[in-house]
Protein backbone atom coordinates (compact mmCIF):
# COMPACT_ATOMS: atom_id res chain seq x y z
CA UNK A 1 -56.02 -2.06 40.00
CA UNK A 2 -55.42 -0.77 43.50
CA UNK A 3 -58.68 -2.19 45.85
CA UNK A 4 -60.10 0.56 48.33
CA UNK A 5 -62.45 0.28 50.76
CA UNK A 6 -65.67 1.22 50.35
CA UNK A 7 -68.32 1.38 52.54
CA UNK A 8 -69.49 -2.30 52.27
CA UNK A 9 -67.25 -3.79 49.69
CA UNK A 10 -63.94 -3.20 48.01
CA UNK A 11 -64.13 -0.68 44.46
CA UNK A 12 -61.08 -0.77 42.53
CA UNK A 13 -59.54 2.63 41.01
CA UNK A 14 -58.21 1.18 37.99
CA UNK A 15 -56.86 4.78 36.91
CA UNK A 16 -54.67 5.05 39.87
CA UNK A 17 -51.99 2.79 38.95
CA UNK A 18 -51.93 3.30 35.16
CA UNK A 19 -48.62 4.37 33.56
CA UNK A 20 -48.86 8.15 32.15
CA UNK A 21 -48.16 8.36 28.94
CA UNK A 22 -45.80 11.34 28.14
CA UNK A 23 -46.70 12.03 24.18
CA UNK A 24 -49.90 13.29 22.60
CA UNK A 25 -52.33 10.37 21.97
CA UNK A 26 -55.97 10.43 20.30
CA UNK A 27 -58.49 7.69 20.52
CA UNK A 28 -59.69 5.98 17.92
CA UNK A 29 -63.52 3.88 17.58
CA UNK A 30 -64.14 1.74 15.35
CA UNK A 31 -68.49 2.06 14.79
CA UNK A 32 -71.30 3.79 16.27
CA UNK A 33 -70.94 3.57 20.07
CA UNK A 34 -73.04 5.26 23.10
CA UNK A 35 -71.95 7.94 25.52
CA UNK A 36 -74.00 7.75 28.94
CA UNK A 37 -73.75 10.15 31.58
CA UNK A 38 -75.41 8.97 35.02
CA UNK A 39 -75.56 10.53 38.30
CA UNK A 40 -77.38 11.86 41.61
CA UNK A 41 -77.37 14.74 44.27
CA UNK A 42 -77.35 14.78 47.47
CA UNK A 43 -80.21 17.45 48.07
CA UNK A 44 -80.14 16.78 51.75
CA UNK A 45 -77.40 16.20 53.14
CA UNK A 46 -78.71 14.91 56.47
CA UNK A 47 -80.99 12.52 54.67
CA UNK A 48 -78.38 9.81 55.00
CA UNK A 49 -81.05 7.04 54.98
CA UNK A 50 -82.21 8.54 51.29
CA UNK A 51 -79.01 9.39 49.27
CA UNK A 52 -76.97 6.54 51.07
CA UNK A 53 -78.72 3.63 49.51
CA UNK A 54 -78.27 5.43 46.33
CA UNK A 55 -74.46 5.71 46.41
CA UNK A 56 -74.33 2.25 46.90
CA UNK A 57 -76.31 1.34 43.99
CA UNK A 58 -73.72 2.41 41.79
CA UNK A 59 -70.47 0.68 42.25
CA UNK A 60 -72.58 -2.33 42.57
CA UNK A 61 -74.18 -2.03 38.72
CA UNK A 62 -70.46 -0.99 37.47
CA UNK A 63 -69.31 -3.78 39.11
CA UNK A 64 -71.63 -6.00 37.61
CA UNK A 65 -71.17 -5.00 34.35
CA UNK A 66 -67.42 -5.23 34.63
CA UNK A 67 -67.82 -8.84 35.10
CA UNK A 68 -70.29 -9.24 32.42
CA UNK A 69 -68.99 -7.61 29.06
CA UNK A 70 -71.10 -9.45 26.47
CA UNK A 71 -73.69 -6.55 27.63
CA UNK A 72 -71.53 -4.14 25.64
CA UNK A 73 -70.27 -1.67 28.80
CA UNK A 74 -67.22 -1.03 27.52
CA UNK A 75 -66.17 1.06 30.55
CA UNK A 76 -66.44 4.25 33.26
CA UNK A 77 -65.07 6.91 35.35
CA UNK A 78 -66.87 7.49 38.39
CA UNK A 79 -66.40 11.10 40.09
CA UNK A 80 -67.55 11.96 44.19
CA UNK A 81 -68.93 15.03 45.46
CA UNK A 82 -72.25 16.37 46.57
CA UNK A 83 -73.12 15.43 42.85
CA UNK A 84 -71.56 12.01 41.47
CA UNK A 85 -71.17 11.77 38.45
CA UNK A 86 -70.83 7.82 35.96
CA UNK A 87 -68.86 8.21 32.48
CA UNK A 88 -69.92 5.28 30.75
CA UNK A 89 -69.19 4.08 26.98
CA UNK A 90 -71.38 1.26 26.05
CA UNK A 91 -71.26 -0.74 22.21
CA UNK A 92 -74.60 1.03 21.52
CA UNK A 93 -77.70 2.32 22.88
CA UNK A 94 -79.48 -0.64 22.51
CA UNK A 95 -77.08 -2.61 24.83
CA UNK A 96 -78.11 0.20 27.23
CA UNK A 97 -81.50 -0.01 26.68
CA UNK A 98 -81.09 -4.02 27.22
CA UNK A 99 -79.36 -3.76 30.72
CA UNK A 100 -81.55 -0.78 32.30
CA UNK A 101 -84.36 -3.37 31.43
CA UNK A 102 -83.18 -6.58 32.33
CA UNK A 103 -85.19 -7.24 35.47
CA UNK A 104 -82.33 -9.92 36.60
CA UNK A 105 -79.86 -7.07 36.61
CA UNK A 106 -78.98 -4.76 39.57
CA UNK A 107 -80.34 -1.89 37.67
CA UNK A 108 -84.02 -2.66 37.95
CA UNK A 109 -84.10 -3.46 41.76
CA UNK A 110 -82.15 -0.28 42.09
CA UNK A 111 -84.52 1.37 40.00
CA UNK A 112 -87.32 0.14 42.11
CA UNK A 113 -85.53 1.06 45.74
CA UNK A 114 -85.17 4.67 44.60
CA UNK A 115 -88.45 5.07 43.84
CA UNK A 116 -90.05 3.28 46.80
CA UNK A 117 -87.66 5.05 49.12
CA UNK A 118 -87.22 8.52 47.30
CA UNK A 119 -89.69 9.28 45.19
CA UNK A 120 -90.44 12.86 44.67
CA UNK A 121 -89.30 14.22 47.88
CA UNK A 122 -86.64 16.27 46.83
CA UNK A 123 -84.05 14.24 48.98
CA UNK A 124 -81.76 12.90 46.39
CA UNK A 125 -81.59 14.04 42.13
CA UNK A 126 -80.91 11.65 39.56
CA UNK A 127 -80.20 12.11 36.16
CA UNK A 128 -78.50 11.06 33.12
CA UNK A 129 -78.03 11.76 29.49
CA UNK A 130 -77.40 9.88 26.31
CA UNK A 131 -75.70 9.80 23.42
CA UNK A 132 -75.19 8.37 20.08
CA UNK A 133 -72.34 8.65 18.46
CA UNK A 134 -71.73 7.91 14.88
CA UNK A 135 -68.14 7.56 13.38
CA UNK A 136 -66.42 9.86 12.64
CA UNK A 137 -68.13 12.62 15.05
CA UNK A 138 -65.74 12.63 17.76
CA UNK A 139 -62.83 13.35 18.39
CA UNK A 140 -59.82 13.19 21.73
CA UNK A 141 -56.08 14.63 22.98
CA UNK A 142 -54.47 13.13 26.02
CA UNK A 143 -51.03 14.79 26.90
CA UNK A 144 -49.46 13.37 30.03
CA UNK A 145 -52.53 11.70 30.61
CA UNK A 146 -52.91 7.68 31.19
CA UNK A 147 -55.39 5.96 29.24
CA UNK A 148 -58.72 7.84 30.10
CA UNK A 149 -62.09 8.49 28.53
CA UNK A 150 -62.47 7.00 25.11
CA UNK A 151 -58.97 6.27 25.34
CA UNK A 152 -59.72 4.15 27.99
CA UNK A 153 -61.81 2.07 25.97
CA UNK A 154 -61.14 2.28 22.35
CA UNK A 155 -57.50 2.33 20.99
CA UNK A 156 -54.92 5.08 21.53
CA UNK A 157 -52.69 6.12 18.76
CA UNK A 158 -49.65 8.98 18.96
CA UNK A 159 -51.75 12.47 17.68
CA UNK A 160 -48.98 13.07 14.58
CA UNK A 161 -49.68 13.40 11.19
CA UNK A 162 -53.06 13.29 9.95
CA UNK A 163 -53.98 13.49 13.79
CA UNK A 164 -52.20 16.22 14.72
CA UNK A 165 -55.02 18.58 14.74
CA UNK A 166 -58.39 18.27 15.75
CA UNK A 167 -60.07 19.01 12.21
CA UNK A 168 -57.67 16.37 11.04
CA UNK A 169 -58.97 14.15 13.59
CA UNK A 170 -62.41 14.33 13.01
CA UNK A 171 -61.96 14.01 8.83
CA UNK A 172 -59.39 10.88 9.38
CA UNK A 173 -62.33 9.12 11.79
CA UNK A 174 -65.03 8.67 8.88
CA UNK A 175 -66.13 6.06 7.52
């Protein structure tokens, strides 16, 4: 992992030093698991005091959760702009459910900050969406790609044979 600064702490970009991998690879899951897309805009821009408290919310859960795996994160991407944007694969929605809950968590004091601070004034969006994802409903290709989405977090396997194809891939992942 290579460590860069930021802001008040260190945030490692895992992604950044891991070895491409040349041939076509798929991902395989074994079990239901949950996709959760999390994220916020910077409305106003000059607002620093709003949306800057928010950014920093982030890399603190993630980190958090890193550290903590027996609350079934199984990992994320994180992407900056004016709208930044949390991949996250989790065991299940429940284990979800169970962390944006636990009131000895970062997530709940976050939670709590944002809407003290924020509210509804328009200065920062938040958002997210979830979703459940039975076996055998997904599917993945990475060419020239390192490990990376689900591939990041389940197990990759060379995309020959019976997963050449994605209509192959999806009929050789159920149950």
């Amino acid at each position: 992992m290579v460590p860069v600064p930021f802001l008040t702490g260190t945030f490692s970009f895992p992604a950044m030093v891991k070895s491409i991998i040349s041939q076509r690879m798929t991902a395989k899951m074994e079990g239901e698991f949950c996709v959760f897309l999390i994220g916020m805009r910077i409305n106003r821009p000059l607002k620093i005091h709003k949306w800057l408290p928010v950014v920093m919310a982030m890399p603190r859960m993630l980190r958090e959760l890193e550290t903590h795996k027996e609350l079934g994160f199984l990992g994320s991407h994180l992407w900056f702009g004016r709208t930044i944007i949390s991949l996250q694969y989790w065991r299940s929605a429940a284990h979800l459910m169970d962390y944006a809950t636990n009131k000895n968590m970062q997530h709940s004091p976050a939670w709590a900050a944002f809407t003290r601070s924020v509210g509804d004034s328009g200065d920062v969006g938040i958002w997210h969406e979830t979703y459940v994802i039975a076996q055998g409903s997904c599917e993945s290709i990475y060419h020239n790609m390192p490990a990376f989405g689900l591939g990041s977090v389940g197990t990759l396997v060379p995309a020959t044979g019976h997963y050449q194809h994605a209509k192959e891939r999806l009929q050789a992942a159920k149950p």
